[in-house]
N, C-alpha and C. Protein backbone atom coordinates (compact mmCIF):
# COMPACT_ATOMS: atom_id res chain seq x y z
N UNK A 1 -14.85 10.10 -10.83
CA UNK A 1 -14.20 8.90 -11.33
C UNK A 1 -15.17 8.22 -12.30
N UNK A 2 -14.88 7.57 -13.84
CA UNK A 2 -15.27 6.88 -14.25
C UNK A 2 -15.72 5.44 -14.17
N UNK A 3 -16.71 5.01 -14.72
CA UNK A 3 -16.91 3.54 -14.45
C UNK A 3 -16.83 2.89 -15.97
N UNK A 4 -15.80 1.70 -15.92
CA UNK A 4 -15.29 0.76 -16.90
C UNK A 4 -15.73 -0.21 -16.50
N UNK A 5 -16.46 -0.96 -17.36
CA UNK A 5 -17.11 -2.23 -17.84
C UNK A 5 -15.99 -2.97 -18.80
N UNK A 6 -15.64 -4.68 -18.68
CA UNK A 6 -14.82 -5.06 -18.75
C UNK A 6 -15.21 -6.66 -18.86
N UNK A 7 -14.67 -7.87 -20.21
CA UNK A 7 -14.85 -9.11 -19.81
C UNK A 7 -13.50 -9.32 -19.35
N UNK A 8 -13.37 -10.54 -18.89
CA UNK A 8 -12.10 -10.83 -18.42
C UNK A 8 -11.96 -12.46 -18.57
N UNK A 9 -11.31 -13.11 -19.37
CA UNK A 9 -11.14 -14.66 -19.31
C UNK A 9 -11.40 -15.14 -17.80
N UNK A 10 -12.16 -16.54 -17.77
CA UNK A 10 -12.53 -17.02 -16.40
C UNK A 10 -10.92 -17.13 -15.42
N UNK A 11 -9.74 -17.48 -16.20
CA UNK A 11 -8.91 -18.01 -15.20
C UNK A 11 -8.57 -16.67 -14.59
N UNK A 12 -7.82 -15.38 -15.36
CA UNK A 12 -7.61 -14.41 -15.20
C UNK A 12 -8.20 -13.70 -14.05
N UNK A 13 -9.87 -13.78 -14.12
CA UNK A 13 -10.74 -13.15 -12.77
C UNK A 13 -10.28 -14.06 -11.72
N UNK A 14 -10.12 -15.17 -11.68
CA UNK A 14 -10.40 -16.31 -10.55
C UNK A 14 -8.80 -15.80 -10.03
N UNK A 15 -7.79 -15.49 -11.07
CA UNK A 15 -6.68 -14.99 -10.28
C UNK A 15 -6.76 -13.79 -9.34
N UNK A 16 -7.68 -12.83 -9.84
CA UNK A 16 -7.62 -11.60 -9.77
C UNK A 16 -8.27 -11.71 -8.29
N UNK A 17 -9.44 -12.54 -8.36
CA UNK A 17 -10.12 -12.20 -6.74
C UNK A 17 -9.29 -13.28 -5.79
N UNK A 18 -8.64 -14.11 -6.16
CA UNK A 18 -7.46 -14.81 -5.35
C UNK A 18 -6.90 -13.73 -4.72
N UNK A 19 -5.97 -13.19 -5.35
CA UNK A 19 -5.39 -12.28 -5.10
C UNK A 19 -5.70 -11.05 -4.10
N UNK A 20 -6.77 -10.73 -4.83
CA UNK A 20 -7.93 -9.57 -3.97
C UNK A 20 -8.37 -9.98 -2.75
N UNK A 21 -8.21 -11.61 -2.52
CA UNK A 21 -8.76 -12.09 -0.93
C UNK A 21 -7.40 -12.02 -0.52
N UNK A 22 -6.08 -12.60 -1.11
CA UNK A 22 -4.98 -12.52 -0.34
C UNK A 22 -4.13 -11.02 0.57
N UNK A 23 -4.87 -10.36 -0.40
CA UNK A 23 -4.21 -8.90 -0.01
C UNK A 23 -5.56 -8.03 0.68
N UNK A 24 -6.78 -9.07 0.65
CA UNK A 24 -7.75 -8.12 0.93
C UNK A 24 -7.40 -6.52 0.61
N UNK A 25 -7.62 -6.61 -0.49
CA UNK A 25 -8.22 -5.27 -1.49
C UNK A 25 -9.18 -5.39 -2.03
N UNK A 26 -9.94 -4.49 -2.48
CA UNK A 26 -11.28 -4.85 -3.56
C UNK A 26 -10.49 -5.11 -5.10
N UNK A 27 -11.19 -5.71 -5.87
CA UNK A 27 -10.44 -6.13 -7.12
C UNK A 27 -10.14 -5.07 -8.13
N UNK A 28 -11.12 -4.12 -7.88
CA UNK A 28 -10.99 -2.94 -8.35
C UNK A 28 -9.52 -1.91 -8.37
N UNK A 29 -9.43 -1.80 -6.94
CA UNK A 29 -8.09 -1.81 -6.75
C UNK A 29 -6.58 -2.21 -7.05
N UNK A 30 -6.96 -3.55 -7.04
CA UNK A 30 -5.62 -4.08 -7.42
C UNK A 30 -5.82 -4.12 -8.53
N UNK A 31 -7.06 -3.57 -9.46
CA UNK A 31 -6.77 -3.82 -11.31
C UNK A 31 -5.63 -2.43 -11.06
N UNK A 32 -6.46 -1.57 -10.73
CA UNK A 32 -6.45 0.05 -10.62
C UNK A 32 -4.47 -0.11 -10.75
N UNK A 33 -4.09 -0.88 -9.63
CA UNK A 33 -2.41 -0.47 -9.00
C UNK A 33 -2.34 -1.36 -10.56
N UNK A 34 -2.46 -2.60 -10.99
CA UNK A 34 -1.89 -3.35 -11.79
C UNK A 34 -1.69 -2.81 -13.30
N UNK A 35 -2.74 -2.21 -13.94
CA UNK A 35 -2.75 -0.98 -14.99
C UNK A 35 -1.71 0.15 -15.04
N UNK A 36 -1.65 0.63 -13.73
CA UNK A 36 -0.44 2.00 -13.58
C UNK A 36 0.70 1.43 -13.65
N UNK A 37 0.83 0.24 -13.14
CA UNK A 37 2.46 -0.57 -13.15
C UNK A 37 2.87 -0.68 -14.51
N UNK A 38 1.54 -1.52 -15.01
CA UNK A 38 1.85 -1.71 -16.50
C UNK A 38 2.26 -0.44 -17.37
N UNK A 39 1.63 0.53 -17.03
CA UNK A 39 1.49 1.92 -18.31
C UNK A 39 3.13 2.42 -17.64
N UNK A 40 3.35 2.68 -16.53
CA UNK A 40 5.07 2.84 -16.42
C UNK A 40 5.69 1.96 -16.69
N UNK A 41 5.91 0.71 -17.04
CA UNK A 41 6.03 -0.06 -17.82
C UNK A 41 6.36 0.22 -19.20
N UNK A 42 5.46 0.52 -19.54
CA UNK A 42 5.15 1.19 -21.05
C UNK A 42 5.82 2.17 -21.20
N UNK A 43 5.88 3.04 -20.55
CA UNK A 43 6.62 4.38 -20.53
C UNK A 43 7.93 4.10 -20.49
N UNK A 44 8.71 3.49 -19.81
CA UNK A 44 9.84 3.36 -19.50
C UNK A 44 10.16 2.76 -20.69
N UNK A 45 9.84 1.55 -21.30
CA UNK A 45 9.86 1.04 -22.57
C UNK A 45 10.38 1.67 -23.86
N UNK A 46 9.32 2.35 -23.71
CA UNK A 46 9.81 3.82 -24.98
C UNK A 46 10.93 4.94 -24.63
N UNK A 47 11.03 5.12 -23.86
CA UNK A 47 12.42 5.85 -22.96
C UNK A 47 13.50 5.13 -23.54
N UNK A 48 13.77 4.12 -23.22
CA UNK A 48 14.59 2.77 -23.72
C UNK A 48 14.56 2.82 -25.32
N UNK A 49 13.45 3.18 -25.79
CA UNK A 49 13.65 2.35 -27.41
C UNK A 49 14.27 3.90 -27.85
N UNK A 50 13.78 5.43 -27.31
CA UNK A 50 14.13 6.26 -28.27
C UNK A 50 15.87 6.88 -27.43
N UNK A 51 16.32 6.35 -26.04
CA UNK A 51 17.44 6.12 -26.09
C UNK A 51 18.75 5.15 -26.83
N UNK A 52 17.75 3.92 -27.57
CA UNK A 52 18.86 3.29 -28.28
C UNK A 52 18.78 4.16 -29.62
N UNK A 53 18.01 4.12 -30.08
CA UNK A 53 17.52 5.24 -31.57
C UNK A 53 18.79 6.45 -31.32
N UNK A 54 18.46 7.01 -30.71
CA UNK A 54 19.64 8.37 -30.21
C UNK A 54 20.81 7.77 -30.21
N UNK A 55 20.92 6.70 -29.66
CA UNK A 55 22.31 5.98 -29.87
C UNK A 55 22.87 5.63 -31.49
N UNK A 56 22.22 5.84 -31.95
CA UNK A 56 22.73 5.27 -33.25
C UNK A 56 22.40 6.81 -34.32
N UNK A 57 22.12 7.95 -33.79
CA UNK A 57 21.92 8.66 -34.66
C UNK A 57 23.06 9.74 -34.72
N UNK A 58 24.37 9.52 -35.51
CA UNK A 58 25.05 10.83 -35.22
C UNK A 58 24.74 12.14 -34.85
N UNK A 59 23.87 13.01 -35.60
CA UNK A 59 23.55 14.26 -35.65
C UNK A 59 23.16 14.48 -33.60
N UNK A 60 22.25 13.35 -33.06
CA UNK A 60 22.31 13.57 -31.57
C UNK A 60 22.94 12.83 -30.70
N UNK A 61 24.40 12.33 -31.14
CA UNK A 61 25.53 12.14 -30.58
C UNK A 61 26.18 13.25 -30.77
N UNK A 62 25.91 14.39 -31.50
CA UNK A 62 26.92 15.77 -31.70
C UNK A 62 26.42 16.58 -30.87
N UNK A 63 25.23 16.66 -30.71
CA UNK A 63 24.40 17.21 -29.95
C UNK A 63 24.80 17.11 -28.69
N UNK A 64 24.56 16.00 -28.06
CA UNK A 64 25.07 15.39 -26.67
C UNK A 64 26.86 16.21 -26.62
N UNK A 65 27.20 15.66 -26.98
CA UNK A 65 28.59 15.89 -26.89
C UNK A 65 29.21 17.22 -26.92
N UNK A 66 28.36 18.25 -27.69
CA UNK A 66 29.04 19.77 -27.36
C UNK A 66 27.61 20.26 -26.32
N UNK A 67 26.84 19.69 -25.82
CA UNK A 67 26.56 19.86 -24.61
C UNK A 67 26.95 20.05 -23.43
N UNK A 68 27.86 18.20 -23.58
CA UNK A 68 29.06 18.02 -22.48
C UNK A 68 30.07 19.26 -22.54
N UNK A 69 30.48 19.67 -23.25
CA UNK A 69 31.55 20.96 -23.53
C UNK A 69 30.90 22.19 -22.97
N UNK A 70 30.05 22.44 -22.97
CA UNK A 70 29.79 23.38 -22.79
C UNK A 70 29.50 23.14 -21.43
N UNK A 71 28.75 22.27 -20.82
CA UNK A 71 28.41 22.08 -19.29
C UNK A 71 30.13 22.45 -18.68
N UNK A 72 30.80 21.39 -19.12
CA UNK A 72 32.44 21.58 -18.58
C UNK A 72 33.17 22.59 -18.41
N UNK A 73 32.46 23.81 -19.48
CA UNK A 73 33.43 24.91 -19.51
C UNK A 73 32.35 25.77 -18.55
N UNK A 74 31.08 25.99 -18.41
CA UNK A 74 30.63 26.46 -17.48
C UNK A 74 31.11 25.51 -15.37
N UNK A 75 31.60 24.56 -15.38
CA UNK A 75 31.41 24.14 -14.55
C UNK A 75 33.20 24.81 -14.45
N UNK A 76 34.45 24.74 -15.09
CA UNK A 76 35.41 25.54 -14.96
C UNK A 76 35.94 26.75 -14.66
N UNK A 77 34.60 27.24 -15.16
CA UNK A 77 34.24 28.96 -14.65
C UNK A 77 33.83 28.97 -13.28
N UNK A 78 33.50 27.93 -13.12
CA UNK A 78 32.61 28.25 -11.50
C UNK A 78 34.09 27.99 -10.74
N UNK A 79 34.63 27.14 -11.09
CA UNK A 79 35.85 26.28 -10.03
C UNK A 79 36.52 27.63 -9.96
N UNK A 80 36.73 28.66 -10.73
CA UNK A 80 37.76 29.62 -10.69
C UNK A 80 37.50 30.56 -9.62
């Protein structure tokens, strides 16, 4: 594991080890969980932005759509 060196505005820390006494965790920790929340966060974000993008792009609304056709006609074959 790496070690990150870090300033942090005074109120921000004073939250952070609040916190770290309330949940008794080391602060380290709860940066650790608070970073991963954020970056899926992030991730999900962009999921979102290049699903509206796709939304507005015909060429992968055609795409999508003889997908669906084709899933349907394989899923008709099976019913038989």
């Amino acid at each position: 594991m790496a070690t990150f060196t870090s300033t942090l505005p005074d109120d921000l820390l004073d939250k952070l080890s609040e916190y770290a006494k309330k949940l008794k965790l080391p602060k380290n920790k709860l940066i650790e969980a608070a970073l991963s929340l954020y970056l899926d966060h992030l991730k999900r974000a962009e999921y979102v932005k290049s699903y509206r993008q796709a939304d507005n792009d015909s060429d992968m609304i055609a795409l999508a759509e003889e997908g669906m056709e084709d899933y349907l006609t394989q899923l008709e074959n099976e019913a038989r």
